[in-house]
PDB file of N, CA and C in Angstrom:
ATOM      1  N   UNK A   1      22.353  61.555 -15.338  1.00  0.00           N
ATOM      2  CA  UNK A   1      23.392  60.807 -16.009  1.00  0.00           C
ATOM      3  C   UNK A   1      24.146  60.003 -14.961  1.00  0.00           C
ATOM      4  N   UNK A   2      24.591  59.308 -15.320  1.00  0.00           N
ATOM      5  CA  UNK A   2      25.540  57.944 -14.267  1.00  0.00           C
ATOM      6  C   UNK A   2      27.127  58.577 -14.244  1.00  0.00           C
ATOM      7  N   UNK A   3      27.598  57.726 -13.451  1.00  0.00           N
ATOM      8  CA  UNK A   3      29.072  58.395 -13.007  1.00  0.00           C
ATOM      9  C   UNK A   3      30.130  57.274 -13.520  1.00  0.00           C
ATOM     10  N   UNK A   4      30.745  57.744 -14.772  1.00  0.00           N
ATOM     11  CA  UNK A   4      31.770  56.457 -15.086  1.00  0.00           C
ATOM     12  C   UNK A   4      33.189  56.597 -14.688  1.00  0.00           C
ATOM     13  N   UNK A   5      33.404  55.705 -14.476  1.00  0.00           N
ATOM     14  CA  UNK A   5      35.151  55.452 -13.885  1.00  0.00           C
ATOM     15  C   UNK A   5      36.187  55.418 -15.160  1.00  0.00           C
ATOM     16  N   UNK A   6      37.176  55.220 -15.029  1.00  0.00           N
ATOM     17  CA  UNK A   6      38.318  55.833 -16.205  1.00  0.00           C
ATOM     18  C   UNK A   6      38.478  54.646 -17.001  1.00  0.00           C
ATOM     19  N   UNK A   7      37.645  53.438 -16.861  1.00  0.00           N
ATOM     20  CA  UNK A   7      37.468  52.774 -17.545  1.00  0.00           C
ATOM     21  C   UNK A   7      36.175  52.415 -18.675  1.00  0.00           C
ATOM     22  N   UNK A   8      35.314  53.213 -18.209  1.00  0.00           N
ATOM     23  CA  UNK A   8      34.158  53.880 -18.747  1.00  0.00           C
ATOM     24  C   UNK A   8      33.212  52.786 -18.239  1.00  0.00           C
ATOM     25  N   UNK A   9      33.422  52.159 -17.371  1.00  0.00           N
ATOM     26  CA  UNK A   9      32.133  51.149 -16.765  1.00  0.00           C
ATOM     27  C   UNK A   9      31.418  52.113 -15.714  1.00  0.00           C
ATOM     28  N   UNK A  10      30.154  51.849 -15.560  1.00  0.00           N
ATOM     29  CA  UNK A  10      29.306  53.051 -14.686  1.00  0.00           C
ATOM     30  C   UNK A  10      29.804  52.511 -13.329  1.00  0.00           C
ATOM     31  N   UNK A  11      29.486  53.066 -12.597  1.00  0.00           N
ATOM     32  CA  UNK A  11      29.968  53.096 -11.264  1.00  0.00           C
ATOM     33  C   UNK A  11      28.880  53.067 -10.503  1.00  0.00           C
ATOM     34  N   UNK A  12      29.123  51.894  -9.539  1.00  0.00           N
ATOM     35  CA  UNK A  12      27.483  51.668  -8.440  1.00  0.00           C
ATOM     36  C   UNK A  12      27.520  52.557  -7.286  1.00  0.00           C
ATOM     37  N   UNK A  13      26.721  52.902  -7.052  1.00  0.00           N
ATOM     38  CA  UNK A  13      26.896  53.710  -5.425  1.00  0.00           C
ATOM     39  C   UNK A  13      27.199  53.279  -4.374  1.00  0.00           C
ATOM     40  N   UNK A  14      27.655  53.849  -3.854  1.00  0.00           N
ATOM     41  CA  UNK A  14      28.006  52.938  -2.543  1.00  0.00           C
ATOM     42  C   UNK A  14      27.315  52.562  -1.319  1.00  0.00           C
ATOM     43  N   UNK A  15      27.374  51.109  -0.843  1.00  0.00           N
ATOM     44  CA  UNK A  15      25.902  50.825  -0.505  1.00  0.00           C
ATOM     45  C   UNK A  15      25.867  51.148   1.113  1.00  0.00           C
ATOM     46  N   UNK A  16      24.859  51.256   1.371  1.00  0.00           N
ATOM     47  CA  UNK A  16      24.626  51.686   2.682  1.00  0.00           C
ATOM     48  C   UNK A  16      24.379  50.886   3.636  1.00  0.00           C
ATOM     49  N   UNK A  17      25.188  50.879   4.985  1.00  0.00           N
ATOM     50  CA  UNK A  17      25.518  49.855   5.856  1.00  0.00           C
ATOM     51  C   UNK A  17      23.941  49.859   6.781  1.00  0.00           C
ATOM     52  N   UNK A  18      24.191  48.594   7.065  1.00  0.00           N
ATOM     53  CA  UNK A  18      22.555  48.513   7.701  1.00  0.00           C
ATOM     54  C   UNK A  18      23.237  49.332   9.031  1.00  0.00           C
ATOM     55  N   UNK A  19      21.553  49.996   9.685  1.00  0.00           N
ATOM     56  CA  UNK A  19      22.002  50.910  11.305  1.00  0.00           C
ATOM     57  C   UNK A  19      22.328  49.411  11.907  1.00  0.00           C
ATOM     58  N   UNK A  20      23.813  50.167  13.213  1.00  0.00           N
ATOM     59  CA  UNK A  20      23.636  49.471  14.039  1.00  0.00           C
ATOM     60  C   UNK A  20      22.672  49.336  15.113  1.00  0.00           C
ATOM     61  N   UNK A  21      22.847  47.924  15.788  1.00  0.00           N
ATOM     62  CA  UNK A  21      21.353  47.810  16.772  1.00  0.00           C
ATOM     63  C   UNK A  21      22.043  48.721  17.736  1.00  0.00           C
ATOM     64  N   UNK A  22      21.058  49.571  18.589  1.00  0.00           N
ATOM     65  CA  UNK A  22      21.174  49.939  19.617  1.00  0.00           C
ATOM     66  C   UNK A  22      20.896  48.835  21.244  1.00  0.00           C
ATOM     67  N   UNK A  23      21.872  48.643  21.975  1.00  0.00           N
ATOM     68  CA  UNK A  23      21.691  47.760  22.872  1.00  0.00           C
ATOM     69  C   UNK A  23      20.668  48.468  24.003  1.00  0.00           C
ATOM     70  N   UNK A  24      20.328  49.731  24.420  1.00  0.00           N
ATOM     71  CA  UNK A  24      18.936  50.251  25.070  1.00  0.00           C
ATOM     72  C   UNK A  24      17.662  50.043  24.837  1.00  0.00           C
ATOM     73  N   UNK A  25      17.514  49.708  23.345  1.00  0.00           N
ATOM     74  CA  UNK A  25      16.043  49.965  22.481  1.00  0.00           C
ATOM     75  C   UNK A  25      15.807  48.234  22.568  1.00  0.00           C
ATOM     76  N   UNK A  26      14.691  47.926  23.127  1.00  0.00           N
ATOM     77  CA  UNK A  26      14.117  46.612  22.951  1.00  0.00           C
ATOM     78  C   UNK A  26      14.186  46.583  21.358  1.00  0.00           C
ATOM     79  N   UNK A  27      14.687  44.749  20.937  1.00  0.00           N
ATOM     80  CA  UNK A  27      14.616  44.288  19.919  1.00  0.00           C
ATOM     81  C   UNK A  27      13.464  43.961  19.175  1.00  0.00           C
ATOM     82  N   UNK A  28      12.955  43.556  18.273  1.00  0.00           N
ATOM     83  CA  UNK A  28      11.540  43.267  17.749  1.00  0.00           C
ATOM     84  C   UNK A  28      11.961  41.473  17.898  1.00  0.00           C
ATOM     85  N   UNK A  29      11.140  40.866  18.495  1.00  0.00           N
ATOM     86  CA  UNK A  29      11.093  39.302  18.824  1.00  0.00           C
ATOM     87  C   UNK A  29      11.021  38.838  17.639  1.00  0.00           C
ATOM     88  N   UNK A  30      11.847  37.670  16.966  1.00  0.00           N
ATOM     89  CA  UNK A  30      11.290  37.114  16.006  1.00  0.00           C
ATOM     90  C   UNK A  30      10.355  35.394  16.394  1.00  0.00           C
ATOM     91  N   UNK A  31      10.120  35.430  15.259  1.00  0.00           N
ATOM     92  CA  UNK A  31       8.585  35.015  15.273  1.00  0.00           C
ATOM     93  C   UNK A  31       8.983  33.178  15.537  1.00  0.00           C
ATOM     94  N   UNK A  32       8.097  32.679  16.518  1.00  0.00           N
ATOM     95  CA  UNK A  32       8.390  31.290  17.064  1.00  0.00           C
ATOM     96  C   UNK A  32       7.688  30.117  16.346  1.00  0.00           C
ATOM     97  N   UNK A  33       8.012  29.137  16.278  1.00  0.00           N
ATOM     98  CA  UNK A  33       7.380  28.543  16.317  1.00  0.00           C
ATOM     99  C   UNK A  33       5.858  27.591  17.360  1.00  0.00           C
ATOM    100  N   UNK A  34       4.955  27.275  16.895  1.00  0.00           N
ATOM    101  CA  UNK A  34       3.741  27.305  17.648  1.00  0.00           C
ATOM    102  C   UNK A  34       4.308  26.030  18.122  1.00  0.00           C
ATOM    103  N   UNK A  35       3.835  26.342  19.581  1.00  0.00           N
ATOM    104  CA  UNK A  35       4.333  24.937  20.632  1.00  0.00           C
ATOM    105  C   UNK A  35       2.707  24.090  20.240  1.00  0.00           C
ATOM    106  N   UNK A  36       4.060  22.814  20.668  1.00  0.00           N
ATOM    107  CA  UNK A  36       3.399  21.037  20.253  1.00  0.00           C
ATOM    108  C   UNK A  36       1.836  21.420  20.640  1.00  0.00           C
ATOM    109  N   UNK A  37       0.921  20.640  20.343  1.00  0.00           N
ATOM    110  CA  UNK A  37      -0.273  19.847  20.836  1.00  0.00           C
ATOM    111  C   UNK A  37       0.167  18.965  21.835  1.00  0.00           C
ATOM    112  N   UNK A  38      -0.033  19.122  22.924  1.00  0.00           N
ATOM    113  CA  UNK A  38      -0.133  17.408  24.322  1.00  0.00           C
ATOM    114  C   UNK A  38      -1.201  18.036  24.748  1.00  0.00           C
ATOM    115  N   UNK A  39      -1.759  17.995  24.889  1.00  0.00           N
ATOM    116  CA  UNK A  39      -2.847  17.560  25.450  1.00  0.00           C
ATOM    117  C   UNK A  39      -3.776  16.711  24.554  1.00  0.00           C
ATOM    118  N   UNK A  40      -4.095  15.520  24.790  1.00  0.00           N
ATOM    119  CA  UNK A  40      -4.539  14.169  24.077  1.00  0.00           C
ATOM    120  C   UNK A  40      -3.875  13.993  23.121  1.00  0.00           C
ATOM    121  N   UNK A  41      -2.453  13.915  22.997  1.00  0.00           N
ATOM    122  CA  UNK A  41      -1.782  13.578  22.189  1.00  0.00           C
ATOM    123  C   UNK A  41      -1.140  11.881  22.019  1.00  0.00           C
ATOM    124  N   UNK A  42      -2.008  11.182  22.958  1.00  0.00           N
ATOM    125  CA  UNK A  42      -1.656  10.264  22.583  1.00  0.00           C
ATOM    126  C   UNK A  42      -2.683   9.588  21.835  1.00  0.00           C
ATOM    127  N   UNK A  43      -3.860   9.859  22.180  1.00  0.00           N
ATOM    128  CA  UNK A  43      -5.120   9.760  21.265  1.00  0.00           C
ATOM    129  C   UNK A  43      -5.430   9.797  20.312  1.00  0.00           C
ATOM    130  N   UNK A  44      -5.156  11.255  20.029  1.00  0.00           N
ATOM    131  CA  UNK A  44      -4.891  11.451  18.356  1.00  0.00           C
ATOM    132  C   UNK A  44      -4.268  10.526  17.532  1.00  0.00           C
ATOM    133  N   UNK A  45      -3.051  10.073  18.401  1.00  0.00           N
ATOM    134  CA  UNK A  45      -2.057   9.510  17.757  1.00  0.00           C
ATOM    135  C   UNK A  45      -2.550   7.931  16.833  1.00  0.00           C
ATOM    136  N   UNK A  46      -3.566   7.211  18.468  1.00  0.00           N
ATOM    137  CA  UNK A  46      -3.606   5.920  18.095  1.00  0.00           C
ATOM    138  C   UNK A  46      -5.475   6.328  17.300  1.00  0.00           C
ATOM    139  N   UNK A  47      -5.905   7.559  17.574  1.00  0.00           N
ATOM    140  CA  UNK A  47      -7.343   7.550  16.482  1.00  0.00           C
ATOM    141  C   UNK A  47      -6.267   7.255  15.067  1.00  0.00           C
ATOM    142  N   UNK A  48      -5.604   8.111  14.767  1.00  0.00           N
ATOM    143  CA  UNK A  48      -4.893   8.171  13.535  1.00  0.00           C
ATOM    144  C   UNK A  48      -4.299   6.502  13.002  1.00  0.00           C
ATOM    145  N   UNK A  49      -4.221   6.170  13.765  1.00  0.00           N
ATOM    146  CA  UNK A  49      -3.501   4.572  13.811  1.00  0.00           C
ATOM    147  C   UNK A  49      -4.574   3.759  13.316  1.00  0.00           C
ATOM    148  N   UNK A  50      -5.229   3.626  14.240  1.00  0.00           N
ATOM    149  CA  UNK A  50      -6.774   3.185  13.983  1.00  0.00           C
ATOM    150  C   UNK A  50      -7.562   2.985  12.165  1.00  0.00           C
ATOM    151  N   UNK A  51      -7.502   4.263  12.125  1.00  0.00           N
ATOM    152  CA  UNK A  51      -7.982   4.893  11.011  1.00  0.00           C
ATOM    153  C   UNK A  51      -7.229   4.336  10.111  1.00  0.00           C
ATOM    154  N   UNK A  52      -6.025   4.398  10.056  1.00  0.00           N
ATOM    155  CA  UNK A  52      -4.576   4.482   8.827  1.00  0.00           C
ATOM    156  C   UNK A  52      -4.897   2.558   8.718  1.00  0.00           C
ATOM    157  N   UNK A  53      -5.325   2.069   9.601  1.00  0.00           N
ATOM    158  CA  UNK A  53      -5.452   0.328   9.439  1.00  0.00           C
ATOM    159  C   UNK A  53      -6.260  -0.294   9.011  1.00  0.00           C
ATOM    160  N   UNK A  54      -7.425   0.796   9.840  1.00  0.00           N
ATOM    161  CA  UNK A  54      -8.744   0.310   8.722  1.00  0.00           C
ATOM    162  C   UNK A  54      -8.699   0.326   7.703  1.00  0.00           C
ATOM    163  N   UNK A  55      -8.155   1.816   7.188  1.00  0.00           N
ATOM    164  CA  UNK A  55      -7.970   1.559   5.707  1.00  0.00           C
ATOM    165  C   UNK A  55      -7.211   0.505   4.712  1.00  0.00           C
ATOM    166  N   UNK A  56      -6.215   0.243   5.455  1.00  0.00           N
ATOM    167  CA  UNK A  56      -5.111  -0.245   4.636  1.00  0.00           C
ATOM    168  C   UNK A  56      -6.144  -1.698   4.643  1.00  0.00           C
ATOM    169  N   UNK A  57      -6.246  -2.242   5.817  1.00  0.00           N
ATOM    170  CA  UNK A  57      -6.970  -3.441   5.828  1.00  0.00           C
ATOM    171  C   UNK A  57      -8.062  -3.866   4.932  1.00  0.00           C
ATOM    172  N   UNK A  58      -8.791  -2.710   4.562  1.00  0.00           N
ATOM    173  CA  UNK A  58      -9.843  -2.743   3.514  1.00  0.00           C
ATOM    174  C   UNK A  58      -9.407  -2.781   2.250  1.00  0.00           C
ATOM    175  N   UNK A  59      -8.473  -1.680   2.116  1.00  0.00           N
ATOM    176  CA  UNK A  59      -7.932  -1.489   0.658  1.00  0.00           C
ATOM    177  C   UNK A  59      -7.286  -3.261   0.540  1.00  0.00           C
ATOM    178  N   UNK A  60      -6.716  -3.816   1.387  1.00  0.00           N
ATOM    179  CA  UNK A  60      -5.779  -5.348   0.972  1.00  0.00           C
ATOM    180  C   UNK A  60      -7.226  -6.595   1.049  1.00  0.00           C
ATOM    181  N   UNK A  61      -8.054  -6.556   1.080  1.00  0.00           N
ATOM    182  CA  UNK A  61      -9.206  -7.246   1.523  1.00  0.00           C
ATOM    183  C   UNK A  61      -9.944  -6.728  -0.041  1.00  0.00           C
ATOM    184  N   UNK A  62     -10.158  -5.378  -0.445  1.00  0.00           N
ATOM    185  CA  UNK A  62     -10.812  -5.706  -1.535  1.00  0.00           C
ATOM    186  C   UNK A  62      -9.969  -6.103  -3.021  1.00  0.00           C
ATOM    187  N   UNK A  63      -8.239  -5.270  -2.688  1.00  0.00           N
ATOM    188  CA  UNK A  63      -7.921  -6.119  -3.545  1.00  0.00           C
ATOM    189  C   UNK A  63      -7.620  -7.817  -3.929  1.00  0.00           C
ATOM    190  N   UNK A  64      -7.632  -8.102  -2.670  1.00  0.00           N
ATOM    191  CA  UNK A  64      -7.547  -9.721  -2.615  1.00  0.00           C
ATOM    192  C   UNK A  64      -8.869 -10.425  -3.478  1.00  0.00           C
ATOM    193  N   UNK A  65      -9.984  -9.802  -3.242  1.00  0.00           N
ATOM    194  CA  UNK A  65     -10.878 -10.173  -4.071  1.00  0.00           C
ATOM    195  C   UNK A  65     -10.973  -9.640  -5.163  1.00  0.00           C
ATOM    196  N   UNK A  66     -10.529  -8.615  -6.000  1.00  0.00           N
ATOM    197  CA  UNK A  66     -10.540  -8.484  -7.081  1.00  0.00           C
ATOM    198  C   UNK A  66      -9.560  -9.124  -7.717  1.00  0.00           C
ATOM    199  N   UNK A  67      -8.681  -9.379  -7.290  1.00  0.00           N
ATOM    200  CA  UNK A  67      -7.101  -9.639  -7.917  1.00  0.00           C
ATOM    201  C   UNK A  67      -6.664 -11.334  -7.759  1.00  0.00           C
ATOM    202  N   UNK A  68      -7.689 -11.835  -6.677  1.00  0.00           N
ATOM    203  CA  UNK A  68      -7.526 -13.074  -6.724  1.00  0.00           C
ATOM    204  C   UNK A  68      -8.723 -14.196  -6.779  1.00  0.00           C
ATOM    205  N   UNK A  69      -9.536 -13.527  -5.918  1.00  0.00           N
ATOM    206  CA  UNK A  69     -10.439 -14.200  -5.689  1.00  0.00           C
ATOM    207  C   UNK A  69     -11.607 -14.602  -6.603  1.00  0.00           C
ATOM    208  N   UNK A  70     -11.977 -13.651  -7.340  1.00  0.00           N
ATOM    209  CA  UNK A  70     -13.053 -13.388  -8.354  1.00  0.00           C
ATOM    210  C   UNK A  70     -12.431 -14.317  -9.905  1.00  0.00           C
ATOM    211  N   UNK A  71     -10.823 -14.121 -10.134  1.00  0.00           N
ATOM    212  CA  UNK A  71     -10.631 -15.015 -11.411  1.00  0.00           C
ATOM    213  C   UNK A  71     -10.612 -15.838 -11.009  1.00  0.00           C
ATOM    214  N   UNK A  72     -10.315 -16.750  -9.625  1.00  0.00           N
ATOM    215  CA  UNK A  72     -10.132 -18.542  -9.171  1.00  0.00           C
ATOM    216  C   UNK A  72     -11.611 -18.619  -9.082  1.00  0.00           C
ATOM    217  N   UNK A  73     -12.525 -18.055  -8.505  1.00  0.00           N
ATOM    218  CA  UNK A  73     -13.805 -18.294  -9.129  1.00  0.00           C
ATOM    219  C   UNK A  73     -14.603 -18.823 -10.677  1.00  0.00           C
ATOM    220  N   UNK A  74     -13.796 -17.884 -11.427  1.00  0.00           N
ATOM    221  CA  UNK A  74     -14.072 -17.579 -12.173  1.00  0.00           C
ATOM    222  C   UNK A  74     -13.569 -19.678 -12.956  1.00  0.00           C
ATOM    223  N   UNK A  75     -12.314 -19.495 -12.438  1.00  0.00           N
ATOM    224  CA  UNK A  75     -11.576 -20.439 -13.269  1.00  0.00           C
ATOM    225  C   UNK A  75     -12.049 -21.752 -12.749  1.00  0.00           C
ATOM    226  N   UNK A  76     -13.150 -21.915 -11.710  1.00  0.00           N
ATOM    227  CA  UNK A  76     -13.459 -23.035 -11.184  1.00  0.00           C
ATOM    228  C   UNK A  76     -14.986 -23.443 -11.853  1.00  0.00           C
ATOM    229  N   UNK A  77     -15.512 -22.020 -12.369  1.00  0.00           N
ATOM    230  CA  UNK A  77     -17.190 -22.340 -12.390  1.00  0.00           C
ATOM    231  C   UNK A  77     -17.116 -23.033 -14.190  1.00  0.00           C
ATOM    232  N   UNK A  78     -15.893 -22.824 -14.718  1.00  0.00           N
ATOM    233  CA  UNK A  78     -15.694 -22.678 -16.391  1.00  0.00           C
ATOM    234  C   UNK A  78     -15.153 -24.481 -15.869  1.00  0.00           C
ATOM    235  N   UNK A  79     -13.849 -24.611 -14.824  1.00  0.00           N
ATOM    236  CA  UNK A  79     -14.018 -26.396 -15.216  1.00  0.00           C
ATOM    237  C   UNK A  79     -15.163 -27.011 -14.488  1.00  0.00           C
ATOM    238  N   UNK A  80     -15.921 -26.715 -13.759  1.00  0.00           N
ATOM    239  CA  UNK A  80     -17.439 -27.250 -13.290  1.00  0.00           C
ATOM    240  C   UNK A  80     -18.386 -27.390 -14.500  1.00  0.00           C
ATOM    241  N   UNK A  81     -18.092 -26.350 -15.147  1.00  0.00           N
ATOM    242  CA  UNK A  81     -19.461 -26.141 -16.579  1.00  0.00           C
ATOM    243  C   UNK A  81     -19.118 -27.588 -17.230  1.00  0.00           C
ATOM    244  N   UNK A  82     -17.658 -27.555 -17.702  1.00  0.00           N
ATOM    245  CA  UNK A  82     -17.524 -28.701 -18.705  1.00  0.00           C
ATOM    246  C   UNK A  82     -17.003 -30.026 -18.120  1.00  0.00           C
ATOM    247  N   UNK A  83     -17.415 -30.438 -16.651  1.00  0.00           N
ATOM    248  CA  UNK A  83     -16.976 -31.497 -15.853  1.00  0.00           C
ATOM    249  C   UNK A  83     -17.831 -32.173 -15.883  1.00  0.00           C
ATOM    250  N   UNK A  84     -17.291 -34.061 -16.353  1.00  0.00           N
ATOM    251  CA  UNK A  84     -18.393 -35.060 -16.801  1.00  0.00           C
ATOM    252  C   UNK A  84     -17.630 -35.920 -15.442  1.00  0.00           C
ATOM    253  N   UNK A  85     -18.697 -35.657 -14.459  1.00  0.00           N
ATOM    254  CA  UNK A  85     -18.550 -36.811 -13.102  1.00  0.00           C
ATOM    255  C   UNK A  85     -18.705 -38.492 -13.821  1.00  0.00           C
ATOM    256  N   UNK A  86     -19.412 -38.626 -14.730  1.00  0.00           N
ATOM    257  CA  UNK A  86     -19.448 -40.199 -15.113  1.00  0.00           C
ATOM    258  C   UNK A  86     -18.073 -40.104 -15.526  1.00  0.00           C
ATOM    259  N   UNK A  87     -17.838 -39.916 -16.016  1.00  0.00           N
ATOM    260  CA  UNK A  87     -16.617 -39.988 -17.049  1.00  0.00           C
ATOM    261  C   UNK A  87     -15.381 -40.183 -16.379  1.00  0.00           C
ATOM    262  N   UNK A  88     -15.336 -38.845 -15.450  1.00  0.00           N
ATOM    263  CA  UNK A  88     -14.450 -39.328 -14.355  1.00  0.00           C
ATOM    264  C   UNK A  88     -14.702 -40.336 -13.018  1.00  0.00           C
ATOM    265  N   UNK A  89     -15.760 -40.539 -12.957  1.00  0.00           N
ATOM    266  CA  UNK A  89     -15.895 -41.584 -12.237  1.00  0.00           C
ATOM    267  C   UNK A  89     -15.014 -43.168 -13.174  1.00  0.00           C
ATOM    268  N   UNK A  90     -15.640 -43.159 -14.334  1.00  0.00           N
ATOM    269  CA  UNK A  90     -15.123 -44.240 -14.692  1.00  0.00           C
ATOM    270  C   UNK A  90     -13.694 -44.487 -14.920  1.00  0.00           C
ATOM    271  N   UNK A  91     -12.958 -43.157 -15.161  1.00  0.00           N
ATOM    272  CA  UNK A  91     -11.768 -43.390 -15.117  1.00  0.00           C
ATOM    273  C   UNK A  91     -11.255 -43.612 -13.599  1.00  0.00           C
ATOM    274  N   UNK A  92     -11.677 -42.872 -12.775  1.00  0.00           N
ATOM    275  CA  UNK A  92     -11.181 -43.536 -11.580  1.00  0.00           C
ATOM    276  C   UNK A  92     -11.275 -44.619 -11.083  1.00  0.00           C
ATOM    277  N   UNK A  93     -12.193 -45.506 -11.527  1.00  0.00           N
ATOM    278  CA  UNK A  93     -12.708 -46.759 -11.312  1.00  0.00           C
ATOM    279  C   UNK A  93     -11.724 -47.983 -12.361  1.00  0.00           C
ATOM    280  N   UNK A  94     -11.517 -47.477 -13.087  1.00  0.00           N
ATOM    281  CA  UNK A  94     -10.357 -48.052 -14.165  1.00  0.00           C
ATOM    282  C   UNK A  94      -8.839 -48.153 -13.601  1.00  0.00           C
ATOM    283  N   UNK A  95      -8.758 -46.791 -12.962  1.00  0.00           N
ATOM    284  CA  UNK A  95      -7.488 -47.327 -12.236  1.00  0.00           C
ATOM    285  C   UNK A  95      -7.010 -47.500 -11.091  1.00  0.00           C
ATOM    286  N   UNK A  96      -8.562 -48.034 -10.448  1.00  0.00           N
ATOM    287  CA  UNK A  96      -8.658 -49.333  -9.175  1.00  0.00           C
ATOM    288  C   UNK A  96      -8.122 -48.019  -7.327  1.00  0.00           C
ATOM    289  N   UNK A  97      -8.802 -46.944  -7.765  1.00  0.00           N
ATOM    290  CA  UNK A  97      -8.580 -46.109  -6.748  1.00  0.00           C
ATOM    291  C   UNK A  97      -9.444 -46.751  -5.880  1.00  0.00           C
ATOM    292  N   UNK A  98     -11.233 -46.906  -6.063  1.00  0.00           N
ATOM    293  CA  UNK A  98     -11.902 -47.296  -5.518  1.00  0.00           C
ATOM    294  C   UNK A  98     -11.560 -48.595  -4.834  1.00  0.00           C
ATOM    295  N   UNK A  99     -11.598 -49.089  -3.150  1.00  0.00           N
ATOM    296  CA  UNK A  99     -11.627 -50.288  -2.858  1.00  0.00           C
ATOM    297  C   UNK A  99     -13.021 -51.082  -2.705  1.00  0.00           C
ATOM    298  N   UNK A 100     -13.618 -50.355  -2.967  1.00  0.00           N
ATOM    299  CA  UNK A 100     -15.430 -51.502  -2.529  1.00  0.00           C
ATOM    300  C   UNK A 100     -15.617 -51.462  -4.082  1.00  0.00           C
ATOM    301  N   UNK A 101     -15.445 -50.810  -5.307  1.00  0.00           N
ATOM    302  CA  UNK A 101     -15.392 -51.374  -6.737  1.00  0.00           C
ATOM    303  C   UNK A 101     -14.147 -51.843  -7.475  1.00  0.00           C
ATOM    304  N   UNK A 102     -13.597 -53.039  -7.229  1.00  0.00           N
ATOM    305  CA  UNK A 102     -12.339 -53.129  -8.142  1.00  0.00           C
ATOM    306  C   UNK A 102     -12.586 -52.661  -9.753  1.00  0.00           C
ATOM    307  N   UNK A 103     -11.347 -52.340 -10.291  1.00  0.00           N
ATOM    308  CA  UNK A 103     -11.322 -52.348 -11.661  1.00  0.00           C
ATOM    309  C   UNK A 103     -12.132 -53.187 -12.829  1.00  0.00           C
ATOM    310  N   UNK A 104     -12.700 -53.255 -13.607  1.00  0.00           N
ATOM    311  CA  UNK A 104     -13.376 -53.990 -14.462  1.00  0.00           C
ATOM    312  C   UNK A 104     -12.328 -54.878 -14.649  1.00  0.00           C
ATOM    313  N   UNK A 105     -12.748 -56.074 -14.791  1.00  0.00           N
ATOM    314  CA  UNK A 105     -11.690 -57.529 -15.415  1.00  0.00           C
ATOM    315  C   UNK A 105     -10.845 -57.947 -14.647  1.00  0.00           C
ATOM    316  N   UNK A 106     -10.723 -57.007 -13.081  1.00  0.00           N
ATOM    317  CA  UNK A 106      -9.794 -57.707 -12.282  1.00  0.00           C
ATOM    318  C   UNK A 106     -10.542 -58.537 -11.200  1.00  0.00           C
ATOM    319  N   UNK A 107     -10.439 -59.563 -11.161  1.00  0.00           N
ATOM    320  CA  UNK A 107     -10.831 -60.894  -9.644  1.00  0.00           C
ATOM    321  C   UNK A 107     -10.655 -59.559  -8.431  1.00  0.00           C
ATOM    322  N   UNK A 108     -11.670 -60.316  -7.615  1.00  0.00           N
ATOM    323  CA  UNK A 108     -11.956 -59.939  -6.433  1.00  0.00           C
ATOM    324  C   UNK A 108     -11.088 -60.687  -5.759  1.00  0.00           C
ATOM    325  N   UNK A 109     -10.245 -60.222  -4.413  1.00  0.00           N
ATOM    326  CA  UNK A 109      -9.293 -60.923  -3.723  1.00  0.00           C
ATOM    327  C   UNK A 109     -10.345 -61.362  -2.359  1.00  0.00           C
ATOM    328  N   UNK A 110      -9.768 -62.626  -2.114  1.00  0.00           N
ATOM    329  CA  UNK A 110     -10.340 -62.578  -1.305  1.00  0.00           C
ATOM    330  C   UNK A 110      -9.936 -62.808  -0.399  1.00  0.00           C
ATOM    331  N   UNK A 111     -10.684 -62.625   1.269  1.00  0.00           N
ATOM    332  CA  UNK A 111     -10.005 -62.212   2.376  1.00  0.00           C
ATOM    333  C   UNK A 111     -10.288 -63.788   3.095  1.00  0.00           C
ATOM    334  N   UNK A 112      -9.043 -64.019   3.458  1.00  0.00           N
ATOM    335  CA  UNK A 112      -9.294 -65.018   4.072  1.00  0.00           C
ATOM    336  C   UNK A 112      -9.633 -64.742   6.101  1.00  0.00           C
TER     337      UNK A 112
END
C-alpha cells in the first residue's frame, strides 16, 4: 500500500542523491570526438569540387537543351516547312532592298 499525507495525496519517496565522486578513484573519460582527417585533405576537398562541377555543369548543359534549345529548333524547322523564298524574294524586291534589282516600275538611276 502507498503512504498518504494528511491531505490524502500519495506521497513520493524520497529520491536518492547521486554518490559523490570520489577525487582518488580515476574518472571514466567521456567519449571524444574523432579527430579531423588532414592528411590529403586538401584533395579530397578539390576531388569533391571537381565532381560537385561536373555535375552541376552537365545538369545546366542538358537542361539548356531541353528547355531551350530543342523548342527554338523546333520553332524554326515549322517556319522553314511553310517558308516561300519566291514569295519573299519578291516582296523584298518590291521594296527596293535589293541594289543590282531595282523595284519593278522604278527607272534605273543612272550614274554619271
Amino acid at each position: 500500500m502507498s503512504a498518504k499525507d494528511a491531505k490524502g495525496c500519495k506521497k513520493e519517496p524520497p529520491k536518492k542523491e547521486p554518490p559523490k565522486k570520489d577525487p582518488c578513484k580515476p574518472q571514466p573519460k567521456k567519449p571524444k570526438l574523432p579527430k579531423p582527417v588532414m592528411r590529403g585533405l586538401h584533395m579530397a576537398q578539390t576531388m569533391r569540387n571537381i565532381y560537385t562541377a561536373v555535375a552541376l555543369s552537365a545538369t545546366a548543359g542538358i537542361c539548356f537543351y531541353f528547355l531551350y534549345r530543342r523548342p527554338h529548333r523546333a520553332v524554326f524547322r515549322e517556319f522553314y516547312e511553310n517558308y516561300d523564298t519566291e514569295k519573299a524574294f519578291n516582296r523584298m524586291m518590291a521594296a527596293g532592298i535589293f541594289d543590282g534589282a531595282p523595284p519593278e516600275g522604278a527607272e534605273k538611276k543612272k550614274k554619271k
